[in-house]
PDB file of N, CA and C in Angstrom:
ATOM      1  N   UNK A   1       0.845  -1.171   0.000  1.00  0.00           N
ATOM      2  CA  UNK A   1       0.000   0.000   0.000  1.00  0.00           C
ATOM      3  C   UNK A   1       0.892   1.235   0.000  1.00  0.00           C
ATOM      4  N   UNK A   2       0.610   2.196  -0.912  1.00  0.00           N
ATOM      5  CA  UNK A   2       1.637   3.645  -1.333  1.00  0.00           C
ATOM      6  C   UNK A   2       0.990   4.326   0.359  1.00  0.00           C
ATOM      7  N   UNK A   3       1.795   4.913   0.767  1.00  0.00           N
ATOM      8  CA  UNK A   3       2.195   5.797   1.613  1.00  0.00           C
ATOM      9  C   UNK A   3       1.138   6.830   1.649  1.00  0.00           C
ATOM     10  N   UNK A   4       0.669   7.283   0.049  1.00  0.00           N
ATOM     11  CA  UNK A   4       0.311   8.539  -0.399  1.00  0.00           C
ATOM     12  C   UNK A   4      -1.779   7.820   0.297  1.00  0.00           C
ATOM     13  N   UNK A   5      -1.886   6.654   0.563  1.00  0.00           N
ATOM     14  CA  UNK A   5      -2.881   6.388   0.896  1.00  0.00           C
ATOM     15  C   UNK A   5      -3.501   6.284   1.863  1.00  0.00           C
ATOM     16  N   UNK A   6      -2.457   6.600   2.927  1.00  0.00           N
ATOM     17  CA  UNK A   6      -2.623   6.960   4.324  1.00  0.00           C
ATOM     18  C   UNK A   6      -3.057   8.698   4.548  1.00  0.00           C
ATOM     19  N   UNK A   7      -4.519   8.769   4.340  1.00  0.00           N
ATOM     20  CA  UNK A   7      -5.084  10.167   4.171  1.00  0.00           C
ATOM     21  C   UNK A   7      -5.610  10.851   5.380  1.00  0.00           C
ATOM     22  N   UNK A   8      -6.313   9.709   6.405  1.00  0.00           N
ATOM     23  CA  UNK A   8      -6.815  10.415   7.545  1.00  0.00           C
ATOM     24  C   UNK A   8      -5.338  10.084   9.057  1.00  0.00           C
ATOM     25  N   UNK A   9      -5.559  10.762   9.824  1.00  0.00           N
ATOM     26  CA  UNK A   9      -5.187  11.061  11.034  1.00  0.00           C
ATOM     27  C   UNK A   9      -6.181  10.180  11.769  1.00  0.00           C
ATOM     28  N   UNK A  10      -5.158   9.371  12.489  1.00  0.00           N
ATOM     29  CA  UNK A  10      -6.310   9.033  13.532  1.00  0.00           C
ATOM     30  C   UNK A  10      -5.191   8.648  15.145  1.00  0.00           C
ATOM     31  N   UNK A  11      -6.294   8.626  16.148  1.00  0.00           N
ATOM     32  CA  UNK A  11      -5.193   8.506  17.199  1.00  0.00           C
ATOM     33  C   UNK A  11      -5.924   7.150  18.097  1.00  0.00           C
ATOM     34  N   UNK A  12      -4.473   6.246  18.518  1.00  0.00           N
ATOM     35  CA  UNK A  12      -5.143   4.989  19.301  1.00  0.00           C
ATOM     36  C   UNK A  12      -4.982   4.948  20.391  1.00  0.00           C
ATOM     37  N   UNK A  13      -6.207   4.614  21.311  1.00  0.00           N
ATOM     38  CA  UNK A  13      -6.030   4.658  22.631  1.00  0.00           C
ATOM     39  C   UNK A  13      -6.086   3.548  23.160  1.00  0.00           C
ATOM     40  N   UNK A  14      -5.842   3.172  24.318  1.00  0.00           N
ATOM     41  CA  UNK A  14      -5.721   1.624  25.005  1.00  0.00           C
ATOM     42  C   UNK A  14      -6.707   2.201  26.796  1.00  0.00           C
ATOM     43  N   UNK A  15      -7.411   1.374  27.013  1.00  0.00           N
ATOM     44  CA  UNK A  15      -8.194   1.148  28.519  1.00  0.00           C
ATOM     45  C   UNK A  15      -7.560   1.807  29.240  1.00  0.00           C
ATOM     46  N   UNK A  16      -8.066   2.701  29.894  1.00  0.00           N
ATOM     47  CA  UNK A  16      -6.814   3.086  31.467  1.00  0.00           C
ATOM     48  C   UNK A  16      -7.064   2.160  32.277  1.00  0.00           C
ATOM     49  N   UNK A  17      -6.410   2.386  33.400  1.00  0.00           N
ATOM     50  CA  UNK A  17      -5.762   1.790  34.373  1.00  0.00           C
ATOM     51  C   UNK A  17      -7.088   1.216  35.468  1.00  0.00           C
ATOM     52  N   UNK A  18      -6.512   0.399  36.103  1.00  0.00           N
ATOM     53  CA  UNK A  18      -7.322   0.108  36.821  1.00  0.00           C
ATOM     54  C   UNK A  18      -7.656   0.845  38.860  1.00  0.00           C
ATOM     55  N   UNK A  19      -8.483   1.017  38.681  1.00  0.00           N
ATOM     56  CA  UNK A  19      -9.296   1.407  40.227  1.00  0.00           C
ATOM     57  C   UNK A  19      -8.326   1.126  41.324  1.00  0.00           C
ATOM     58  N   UNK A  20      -7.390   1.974  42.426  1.00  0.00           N
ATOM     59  CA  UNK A  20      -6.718   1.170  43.401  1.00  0.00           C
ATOM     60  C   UNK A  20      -7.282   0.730  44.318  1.00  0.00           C
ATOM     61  N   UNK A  21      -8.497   0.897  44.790  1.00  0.00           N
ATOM     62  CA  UNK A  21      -8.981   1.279  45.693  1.00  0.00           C
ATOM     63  C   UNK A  21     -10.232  -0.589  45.477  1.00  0.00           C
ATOM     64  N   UNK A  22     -10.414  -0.107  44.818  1.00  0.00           N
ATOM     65  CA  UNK A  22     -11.302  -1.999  44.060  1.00  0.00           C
ATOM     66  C   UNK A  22     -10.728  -2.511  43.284  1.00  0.00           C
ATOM     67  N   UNK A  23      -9.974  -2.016  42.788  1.00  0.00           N
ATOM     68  CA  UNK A  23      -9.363  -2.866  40.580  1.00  0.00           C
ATOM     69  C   UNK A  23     -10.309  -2.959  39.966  1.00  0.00           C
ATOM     70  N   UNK A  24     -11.257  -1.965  39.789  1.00  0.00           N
ATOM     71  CA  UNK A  24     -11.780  -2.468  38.745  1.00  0.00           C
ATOM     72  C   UNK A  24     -11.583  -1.360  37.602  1.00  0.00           C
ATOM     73  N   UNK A  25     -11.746  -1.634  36.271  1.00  0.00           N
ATOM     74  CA  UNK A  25     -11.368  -0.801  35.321  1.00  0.00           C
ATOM     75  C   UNK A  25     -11.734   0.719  34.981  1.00  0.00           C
ATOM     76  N   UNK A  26     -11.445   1.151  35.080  1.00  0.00           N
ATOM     77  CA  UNK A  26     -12.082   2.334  35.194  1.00  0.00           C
ATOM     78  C   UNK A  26     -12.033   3.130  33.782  1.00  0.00           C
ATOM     79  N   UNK A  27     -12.899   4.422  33.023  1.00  0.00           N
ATOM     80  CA  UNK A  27     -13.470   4.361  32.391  1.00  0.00           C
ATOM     81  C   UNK A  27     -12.515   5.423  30.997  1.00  0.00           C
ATOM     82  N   UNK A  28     -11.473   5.753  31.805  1.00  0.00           N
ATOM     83  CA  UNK A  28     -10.468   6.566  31.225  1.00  0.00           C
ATOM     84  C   UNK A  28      -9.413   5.645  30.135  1.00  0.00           C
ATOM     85  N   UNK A  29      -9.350   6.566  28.341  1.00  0.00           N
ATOM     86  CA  UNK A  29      -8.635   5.942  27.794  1.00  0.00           C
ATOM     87  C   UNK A  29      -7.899   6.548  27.759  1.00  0.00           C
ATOM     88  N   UNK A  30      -6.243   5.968  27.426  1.00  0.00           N
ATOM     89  CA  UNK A  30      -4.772   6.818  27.248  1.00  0.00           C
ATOM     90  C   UNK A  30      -4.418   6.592  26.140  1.00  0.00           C
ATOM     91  N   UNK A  31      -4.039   7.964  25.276  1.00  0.00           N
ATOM     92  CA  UNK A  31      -3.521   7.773  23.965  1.00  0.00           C
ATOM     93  C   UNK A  31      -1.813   7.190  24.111  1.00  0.00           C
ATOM     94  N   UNK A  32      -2.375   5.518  22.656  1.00  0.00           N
ATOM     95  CA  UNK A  32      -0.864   5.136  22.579  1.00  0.00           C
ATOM     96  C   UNK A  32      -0.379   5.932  21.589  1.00  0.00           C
ATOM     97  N   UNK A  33      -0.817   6.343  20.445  1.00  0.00           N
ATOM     98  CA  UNK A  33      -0.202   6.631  19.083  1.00  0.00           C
ATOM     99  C   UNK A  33      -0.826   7.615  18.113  1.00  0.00           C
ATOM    100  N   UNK A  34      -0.320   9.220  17.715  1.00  0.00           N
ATOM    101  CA  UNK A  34      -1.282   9.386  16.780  1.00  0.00           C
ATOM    102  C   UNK A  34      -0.835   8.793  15.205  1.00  0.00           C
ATOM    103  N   UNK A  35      -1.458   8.467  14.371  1.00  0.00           N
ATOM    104  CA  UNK A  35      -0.599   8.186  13.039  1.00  0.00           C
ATOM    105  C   UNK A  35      -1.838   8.086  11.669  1.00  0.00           C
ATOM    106  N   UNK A  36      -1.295   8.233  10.629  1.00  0.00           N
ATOM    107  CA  UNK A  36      -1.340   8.353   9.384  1.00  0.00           C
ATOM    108  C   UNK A  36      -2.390   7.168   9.151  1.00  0.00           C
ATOM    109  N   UNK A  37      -3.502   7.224   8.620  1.00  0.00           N
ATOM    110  CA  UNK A  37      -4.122   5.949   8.020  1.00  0.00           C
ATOM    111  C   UNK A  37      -5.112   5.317   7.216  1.00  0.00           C
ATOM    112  N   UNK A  38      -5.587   5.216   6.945  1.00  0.00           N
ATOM    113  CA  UNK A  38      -6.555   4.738   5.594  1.00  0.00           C
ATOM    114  C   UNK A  38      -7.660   4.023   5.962  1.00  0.00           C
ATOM    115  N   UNK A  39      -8.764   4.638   6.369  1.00  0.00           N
ATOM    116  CA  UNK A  39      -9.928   4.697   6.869  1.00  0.00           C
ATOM    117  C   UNK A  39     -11.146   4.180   5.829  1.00  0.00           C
ATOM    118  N   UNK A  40     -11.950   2.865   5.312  1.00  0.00           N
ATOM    119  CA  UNK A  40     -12.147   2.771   3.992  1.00  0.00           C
ATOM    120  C   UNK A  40     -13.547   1.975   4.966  1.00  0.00           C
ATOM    121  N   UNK A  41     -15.012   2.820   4.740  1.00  0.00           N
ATOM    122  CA  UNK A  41     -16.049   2.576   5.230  1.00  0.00           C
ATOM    123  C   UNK A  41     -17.008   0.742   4.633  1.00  0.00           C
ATOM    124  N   UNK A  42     -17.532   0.029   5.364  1.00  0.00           N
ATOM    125  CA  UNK A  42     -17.635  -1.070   5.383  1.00  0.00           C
ATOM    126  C   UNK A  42     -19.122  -0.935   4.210  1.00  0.00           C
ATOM    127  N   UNK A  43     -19.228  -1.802   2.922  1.00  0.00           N
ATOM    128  CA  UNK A  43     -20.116  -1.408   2.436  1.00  0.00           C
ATOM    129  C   UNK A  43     -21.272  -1.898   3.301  1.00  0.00           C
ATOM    130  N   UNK A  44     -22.398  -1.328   3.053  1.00  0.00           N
ATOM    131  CA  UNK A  44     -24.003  -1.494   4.030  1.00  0.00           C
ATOM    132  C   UNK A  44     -24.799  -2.553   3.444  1.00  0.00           C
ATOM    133  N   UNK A  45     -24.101  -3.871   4.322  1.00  0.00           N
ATOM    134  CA  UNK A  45     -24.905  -5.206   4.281  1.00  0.00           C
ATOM    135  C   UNK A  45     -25.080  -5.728   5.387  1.00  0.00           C
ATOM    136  N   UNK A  46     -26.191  -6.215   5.907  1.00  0.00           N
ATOM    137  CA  UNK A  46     -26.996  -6.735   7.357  1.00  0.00           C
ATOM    138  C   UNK A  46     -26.068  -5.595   8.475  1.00  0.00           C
ATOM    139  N   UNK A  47     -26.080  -4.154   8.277  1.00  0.00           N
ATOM    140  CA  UNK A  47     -25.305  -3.732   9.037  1.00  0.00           C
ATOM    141  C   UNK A  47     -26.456  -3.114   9.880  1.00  0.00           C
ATOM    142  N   UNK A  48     -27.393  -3.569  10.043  1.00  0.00           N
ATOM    143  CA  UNK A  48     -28.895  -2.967  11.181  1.00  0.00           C
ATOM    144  C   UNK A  48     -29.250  -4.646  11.882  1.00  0.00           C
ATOM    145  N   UNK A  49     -29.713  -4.495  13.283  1.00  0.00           N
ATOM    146  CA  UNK A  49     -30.485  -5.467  13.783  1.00  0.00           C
ATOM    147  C   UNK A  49     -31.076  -5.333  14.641  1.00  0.00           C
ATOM    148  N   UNK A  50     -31.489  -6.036  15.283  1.00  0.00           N
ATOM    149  CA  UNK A  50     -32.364  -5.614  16.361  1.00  0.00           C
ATOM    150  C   UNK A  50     -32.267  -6.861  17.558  1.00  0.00           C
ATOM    151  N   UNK A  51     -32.149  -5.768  18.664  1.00  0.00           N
ATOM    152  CA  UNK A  51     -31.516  -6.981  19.791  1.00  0.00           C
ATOM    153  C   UNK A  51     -32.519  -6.324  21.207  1.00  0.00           C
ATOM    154  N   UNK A  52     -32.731  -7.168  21.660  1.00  0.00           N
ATOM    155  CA  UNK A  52     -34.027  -6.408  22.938  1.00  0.00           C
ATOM    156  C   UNK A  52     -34.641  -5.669  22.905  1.00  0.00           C
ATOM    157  N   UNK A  53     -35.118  -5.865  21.157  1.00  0.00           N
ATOM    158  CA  UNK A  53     -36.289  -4.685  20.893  1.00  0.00           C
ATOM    159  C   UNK A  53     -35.802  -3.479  20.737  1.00  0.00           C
ATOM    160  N   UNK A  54     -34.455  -3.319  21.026  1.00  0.00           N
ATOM    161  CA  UNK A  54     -33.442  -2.015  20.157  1.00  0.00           C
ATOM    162  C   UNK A  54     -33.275  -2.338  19.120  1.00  0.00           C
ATOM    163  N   UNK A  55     -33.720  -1.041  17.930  1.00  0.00           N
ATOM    164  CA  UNK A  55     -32.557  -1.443  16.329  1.00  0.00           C
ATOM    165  C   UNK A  55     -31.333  -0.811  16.410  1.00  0.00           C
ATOM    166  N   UNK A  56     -30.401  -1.796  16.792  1.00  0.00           N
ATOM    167  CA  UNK A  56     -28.919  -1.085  16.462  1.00  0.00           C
ATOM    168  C   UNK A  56     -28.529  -0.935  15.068  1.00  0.00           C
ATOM    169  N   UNK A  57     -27.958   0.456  14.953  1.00  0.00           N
ATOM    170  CA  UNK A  57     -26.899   0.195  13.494  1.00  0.00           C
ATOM    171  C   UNK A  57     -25.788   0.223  13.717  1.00  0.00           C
ATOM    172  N   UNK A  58     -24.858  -0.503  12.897  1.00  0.00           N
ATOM    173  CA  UNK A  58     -23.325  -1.113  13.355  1.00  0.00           C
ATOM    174  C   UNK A  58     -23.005   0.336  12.129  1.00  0.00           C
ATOM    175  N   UNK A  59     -21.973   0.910  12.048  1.00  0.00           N
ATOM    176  CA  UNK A  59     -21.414   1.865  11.504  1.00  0.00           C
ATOM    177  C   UNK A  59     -19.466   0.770  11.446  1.00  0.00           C
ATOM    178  N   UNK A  60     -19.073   0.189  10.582  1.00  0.00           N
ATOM    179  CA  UNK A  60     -18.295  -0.089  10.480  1.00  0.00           C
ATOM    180  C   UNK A  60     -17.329   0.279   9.066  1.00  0.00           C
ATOM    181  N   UNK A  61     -16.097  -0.294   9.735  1.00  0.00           N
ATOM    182  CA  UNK A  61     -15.060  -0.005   9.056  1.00  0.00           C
ATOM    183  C   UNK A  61     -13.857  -0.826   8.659  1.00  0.00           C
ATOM    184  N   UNK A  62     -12.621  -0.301   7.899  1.00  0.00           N
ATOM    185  CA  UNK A  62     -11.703  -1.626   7.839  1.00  0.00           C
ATOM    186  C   UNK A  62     -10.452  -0.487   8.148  1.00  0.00           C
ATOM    187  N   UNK A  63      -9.810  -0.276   8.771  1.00  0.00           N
ATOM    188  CA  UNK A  63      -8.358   0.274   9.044  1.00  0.00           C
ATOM    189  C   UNK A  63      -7.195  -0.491   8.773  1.00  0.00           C
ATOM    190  N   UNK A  64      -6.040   0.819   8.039  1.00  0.00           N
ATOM    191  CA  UNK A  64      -4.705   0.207   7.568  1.00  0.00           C
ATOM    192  C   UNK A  64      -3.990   0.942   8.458  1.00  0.00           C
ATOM    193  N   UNK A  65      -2.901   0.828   8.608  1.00  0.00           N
ATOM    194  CA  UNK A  65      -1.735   2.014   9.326  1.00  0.00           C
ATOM    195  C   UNK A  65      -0.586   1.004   8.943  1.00  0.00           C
ATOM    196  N   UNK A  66       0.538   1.883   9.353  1.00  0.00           N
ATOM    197  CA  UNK A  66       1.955   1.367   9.028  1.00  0.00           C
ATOM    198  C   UNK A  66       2.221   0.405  10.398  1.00  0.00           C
ATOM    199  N   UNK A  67       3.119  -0.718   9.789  1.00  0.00           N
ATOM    200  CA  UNK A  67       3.399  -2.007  10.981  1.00  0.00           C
ATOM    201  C   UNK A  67       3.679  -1.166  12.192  1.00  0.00           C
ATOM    202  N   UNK A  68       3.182  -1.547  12.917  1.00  0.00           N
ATOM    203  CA  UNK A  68       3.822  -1.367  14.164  1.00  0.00           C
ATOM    204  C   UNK A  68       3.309  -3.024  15.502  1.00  0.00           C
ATOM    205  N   UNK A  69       4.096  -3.056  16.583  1.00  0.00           N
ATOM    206  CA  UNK A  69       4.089  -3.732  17.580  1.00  0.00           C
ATOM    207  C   UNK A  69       2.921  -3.384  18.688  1.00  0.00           C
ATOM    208  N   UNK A  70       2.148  -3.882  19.249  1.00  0.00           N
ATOM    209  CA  UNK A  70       1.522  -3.548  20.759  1.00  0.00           C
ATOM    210  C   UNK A  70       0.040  -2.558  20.073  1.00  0.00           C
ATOM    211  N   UNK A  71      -0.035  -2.712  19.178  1.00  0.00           N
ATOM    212  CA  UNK A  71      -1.593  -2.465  18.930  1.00  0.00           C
ATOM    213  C   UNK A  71      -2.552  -3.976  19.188  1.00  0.00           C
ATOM    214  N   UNK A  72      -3.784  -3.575  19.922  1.00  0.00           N
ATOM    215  CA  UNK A  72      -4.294  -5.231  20.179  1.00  0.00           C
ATOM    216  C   UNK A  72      -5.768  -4.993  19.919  1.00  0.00           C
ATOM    217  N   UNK A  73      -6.642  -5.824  19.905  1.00  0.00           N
ATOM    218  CA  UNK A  73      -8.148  -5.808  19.859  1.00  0.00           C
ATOM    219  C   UNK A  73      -8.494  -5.728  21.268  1.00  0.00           C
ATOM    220  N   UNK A  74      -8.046  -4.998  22.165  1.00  0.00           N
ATOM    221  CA  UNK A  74      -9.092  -4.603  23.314  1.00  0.00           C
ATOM    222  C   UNK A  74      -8.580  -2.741  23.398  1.00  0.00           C
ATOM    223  N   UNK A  75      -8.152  -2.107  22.162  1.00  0.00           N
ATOM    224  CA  UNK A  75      -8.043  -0.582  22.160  1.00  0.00           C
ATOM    225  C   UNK A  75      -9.123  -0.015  21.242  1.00  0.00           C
ATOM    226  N   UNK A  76      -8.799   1.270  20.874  1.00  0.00           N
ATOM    227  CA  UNK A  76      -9.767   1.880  20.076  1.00  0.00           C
ATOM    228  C   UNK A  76      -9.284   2.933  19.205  1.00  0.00           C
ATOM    229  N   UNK A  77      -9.792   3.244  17.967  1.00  0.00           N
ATOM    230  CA  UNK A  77      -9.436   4.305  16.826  1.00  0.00           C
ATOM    231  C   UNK A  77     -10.138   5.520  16.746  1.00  0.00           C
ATOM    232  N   UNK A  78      -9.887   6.869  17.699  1.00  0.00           N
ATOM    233  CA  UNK A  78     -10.247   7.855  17.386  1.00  0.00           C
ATOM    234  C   UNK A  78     -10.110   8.710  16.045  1.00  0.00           C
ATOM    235  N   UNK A  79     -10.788   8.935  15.137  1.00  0.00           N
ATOM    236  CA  UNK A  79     -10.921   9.914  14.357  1.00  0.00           C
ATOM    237  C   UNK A  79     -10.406  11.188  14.587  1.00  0.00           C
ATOM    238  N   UNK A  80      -8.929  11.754  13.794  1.00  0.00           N
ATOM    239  CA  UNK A  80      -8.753  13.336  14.104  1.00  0.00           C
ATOM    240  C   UNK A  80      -9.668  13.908  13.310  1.00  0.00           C
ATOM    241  N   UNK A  81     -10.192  13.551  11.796  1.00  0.00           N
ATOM    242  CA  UNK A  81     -10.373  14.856  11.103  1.00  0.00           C
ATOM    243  C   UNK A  81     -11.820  13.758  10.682  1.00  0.00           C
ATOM    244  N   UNK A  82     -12.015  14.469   9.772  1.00  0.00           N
ATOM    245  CA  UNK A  82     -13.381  13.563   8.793  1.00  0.00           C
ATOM    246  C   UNK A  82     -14.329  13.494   9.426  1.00  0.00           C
ATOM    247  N   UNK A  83     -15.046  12.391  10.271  1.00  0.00           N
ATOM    248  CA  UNK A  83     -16.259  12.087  10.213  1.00  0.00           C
ATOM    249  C   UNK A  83     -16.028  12.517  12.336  1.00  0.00           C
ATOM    250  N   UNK A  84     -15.299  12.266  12.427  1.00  0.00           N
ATOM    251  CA  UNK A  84     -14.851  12.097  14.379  1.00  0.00           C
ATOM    252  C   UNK A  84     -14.813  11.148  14.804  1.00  0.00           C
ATOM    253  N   UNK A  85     -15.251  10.108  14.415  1.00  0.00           N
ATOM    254  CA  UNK A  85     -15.651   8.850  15.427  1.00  0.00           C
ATOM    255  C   UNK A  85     -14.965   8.159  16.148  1.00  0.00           C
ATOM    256  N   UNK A  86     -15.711   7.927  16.811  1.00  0.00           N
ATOM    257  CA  UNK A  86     -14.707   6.629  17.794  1.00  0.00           C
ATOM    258  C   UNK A  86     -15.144   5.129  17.735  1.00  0.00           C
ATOM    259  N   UNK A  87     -14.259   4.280  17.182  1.00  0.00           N
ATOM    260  CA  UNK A  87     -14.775   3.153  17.092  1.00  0.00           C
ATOM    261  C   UNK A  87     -13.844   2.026  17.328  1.00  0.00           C
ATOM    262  N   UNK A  88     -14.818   1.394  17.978  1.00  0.00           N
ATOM    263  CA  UNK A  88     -13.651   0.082  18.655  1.00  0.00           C
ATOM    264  C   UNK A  88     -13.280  -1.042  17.945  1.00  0.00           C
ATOM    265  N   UNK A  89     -11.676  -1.929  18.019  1.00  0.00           N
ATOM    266  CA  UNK A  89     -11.380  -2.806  17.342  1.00  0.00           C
ATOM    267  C   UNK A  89     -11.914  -4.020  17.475  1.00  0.00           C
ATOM    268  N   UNK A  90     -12.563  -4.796  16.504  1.00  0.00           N
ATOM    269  CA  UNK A  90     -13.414  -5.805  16.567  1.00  0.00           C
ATOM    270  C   UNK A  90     -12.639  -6.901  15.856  1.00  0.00           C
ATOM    271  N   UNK A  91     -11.868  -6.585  15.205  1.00  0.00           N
ATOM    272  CA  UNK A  91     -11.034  -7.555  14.184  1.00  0.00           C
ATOM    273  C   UNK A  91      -9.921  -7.516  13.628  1.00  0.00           C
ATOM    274  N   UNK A  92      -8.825  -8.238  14.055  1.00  0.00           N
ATOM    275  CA  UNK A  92      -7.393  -8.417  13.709  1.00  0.00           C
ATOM    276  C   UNK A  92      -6.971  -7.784  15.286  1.00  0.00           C
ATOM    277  N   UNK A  93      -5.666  -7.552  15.139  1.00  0.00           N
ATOM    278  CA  UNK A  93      -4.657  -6.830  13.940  1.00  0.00           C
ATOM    279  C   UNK A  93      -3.805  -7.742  13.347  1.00  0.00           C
ATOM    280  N   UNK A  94      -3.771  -7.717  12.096  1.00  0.00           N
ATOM    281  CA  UNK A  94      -2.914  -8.343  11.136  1.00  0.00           C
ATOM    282  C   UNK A  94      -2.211  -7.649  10.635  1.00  0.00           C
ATOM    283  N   UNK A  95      -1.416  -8.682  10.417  1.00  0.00           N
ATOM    284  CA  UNK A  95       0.220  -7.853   9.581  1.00  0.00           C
ATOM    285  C   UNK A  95      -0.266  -7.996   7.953  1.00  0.00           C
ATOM    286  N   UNK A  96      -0.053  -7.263   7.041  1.00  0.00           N
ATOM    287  CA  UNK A  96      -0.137  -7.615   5.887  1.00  0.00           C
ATOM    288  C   UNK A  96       0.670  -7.406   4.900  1.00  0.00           C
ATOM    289  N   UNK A  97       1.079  -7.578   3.829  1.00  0.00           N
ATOM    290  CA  UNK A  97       2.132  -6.889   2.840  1.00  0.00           C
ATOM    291  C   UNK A  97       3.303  -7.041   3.307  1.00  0.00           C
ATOM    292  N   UNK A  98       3.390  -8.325   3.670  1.00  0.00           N
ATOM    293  CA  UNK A  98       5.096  -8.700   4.229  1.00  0.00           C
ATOM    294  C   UNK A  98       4.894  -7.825   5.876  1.00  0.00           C
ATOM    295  N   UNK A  99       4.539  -7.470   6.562  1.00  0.00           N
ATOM    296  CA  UNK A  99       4.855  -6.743   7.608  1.00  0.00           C
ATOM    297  C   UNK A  99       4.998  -5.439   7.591  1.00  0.00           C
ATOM    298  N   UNK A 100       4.482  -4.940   6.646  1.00  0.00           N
ATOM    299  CA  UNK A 100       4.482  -3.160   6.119  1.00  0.00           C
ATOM    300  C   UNK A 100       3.450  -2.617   6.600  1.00  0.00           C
ATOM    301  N   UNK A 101       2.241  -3.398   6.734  1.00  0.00           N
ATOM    302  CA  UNK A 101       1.330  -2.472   7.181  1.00  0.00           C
ATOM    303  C   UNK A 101       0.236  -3.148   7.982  1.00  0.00           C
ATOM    304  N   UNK A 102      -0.717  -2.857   8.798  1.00  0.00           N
ATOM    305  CA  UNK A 102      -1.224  -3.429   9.971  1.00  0.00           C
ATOM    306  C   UNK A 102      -3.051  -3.308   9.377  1.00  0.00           C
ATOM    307  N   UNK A 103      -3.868  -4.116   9.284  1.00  0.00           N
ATOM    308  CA  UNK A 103      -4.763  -3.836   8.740  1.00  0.00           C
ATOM    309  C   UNK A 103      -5.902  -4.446  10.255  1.00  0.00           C
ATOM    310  N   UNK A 104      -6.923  -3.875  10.578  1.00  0.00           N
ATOM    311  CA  UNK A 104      -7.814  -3.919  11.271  1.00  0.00           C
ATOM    312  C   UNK A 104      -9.349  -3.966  11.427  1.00  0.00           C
ATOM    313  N   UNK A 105     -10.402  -4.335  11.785  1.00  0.00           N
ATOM    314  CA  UNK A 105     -11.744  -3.764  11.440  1.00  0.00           C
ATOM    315  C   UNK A 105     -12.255  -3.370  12.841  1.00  0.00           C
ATOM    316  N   UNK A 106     -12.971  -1.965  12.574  1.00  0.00           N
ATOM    317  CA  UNK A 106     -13.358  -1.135  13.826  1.00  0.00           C
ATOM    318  C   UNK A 106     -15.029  -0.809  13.834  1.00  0.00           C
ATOM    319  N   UNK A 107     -15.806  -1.113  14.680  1.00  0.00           N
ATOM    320  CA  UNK A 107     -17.395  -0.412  14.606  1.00  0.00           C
ATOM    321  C   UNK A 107     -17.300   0.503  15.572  1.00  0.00           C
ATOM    322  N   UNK A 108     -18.979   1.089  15.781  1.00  0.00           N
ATOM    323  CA  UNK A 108     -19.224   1.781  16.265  1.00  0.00           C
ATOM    324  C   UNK A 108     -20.817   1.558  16.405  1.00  0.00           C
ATOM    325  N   UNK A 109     -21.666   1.283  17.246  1.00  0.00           N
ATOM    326  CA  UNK A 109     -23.140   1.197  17.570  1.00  0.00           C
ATOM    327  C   UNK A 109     -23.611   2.234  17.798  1.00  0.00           C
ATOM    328  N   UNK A 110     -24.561   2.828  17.328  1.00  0.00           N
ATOM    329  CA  UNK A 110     -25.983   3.292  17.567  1.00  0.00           C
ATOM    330  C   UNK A 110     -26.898   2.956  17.839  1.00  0.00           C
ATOM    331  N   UNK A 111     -28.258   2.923  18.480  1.00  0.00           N
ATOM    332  CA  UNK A 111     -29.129   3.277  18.500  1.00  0.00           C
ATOM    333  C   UNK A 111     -30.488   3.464  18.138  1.00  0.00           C
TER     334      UNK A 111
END
């Protein structure tokens, strides 16, 4: 993947820390990384359902960024510019293209 295709900004955060007082997780995220990346919207198939009589819509996505180490599926992909969103990693992270670049899939629920 050309370089020149990494168009949006986005920044990744990981869970804060846990509660000293109980351990339990508490609700604060800490940015690991801002970086360069290629944000490419999921086309709209069975992306509505309905679960306890809520219709959720899934708003998903597929994310690229350049390889890196210690990105995992329990962080999340803030949006700098474009649309804003925040949406959490649901799938991968995989290495792809020999180890050049890190490809991911991220949603976001509504309502």
């Amino acid at each position: 993947m050309s370089a020149l295709k990494y168009n949006q900004r986005i920044r990744i955060e990981k869970p804060g820390g846990r509660d000293p007082r109980y351990g339990a997780a508490t609700k604060e995220w800490l940015p690991v990384i801002e970086v360069w990346a290629k944000v490419e919207d999921t086309k709209p198939k069975n992306t509505d359902a309905t679960q306890g009589g809520l219709r959720l819509a899934r708003d998903a996505a597929t994310v690229w960024v350049r390889y890196r180490e210690g990105i995992t599926s329990d962080m999340r992909v803030v949006e700098l510019d474009g649309r804003r969103r925040v949406l959490s990693i649901t799938g991968g992270p995989s290495a792809v293209n020999g180890y050049r670049d890190l490809e991911f899939t991220v949603e976001r629920y509504s309502v």
